[in-house]
Every structure is written in structure tokens, then in C-alpha cells.
Protein backbone atom coordinates (compact mmCIF):
# COMPACT_ATOMS: atom_id res chain seq x y z
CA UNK A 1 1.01 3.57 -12.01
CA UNK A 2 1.73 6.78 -10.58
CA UNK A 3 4.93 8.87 -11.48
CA UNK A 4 4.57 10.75 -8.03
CA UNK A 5 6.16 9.42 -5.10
CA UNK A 6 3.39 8.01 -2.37
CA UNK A 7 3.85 10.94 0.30
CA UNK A 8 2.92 8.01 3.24
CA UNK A 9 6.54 7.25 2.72
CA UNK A 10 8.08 10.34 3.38
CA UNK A 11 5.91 10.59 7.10
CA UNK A 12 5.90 6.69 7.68
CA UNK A 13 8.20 4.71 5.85
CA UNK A 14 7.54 0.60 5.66
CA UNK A 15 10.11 0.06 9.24
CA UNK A 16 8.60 2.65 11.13
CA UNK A 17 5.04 2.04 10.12
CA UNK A 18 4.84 -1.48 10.29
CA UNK A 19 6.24 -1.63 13.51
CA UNK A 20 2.97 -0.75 15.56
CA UNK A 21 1.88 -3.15 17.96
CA UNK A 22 -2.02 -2.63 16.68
CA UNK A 23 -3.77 -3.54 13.32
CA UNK A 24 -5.57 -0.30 13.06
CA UNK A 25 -2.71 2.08 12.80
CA UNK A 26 -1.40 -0.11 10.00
CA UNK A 27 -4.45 -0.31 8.14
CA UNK A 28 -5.14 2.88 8.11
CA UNK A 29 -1.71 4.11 6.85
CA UNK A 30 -2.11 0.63 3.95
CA UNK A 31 -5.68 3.14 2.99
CA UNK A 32 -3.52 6.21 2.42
CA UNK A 33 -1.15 4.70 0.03
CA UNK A 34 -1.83 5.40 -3.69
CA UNK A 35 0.67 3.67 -5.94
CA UNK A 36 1.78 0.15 -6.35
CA UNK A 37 5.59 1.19 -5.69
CA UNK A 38 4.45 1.99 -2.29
CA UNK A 39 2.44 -1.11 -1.67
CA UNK A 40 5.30 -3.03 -3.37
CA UNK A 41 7.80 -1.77 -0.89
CA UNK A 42 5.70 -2.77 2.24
CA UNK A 43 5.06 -6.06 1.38
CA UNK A 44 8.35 -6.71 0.77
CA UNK A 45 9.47 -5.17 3.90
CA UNK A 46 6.42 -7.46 5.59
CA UNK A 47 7.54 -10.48 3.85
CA UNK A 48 11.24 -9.82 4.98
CA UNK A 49 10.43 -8.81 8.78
CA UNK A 50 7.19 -9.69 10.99
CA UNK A 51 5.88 -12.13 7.65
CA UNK A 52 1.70 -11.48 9.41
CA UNK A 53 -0.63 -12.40 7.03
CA UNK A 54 -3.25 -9.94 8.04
CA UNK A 55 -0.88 -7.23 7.40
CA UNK A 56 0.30 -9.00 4.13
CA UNK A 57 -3.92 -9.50 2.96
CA UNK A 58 -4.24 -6.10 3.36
CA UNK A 59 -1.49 -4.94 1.20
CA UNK A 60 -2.72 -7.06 -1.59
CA UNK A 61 -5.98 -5.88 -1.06
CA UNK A 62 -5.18 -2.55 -1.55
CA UNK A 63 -2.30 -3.38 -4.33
CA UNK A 64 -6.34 -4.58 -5.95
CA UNK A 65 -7.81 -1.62 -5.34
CA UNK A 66 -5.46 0.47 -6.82
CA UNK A 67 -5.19 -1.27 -9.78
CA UNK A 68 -9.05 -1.71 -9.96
CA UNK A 69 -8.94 2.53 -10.11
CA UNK A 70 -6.08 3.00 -12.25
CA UNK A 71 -8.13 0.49 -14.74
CA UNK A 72 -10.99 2.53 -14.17
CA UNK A 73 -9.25 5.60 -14.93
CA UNK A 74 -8.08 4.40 -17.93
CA UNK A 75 -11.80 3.28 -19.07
CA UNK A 76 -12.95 6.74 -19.06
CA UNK A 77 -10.36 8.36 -20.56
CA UNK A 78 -11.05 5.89 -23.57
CA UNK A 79 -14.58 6.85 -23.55
């Protein structure tokens, strides 16, 4: 995980974010997020507010992705 706080929530924190009316503004911010603290804190804010599923897939997605990289990350530095 990363020590570093996710800068995404600095510029568009999970209320303010979340709130657009259109799927692509979302998803793009959800590709700009880098550590599972951020992901962790929009999904909870999803599951507490608007509950969408697409929104809610695509934070898990990505929550895979990251962890998918980190694990990656980790390989190499083994090798």
C-alpha cells in the first residue's frame, strides 16, 4: 500500500466527486487513484450515499488493479 496520500483527494474528495451526474467524470477520476486508502474511502462513501453499482464495480475493479501492481512490484523486487 502506499504511505503517500492519493493527491485525487485533495482536488476531488469522495462527496464532491461522486456527485456528477455522468459516469465518465467518475471513472476517470476512479483511474487516477493509486492506493487502496483512496479506493477504500469511495466505496464507502458510495455504499453510504447514491449505493450505484456501476460506480461501486468500478472501484473494486480498480481496488484489483492496484493490488495486481503492488503484487507485481513486489515480484520484481524479489527477483
Amino acid at each position: 500500500m502506499s504511505d503517500t496520500p492519493d493527491p485525487i483527494l485533495d482536488k476531488l474528495p469522495p462527496e464532491r466527486l461522486l456527485d456528477a451526474d455522468h459516469l465518465q467524470p467518475i471513472v476517470a477520476g476512479i483511474n487516477c487513484m493509486h492506493s487502496m486508502e483512496t479506493i477504500q474511502q469511495y466505496l464507502a462513501y458510495e455504499n453510504q450515499h447514491e449505493n450505484r453499482t456501476p460506480i461501486q464495480s468500478r472501484l473494486r475493479k480498480r481496488a484489483r488493479e492496484i493490488r495486481r501492481d503492488e503484487s507485481d512490484t513486489e515480484e520484481q523486487a524479489v527477483a
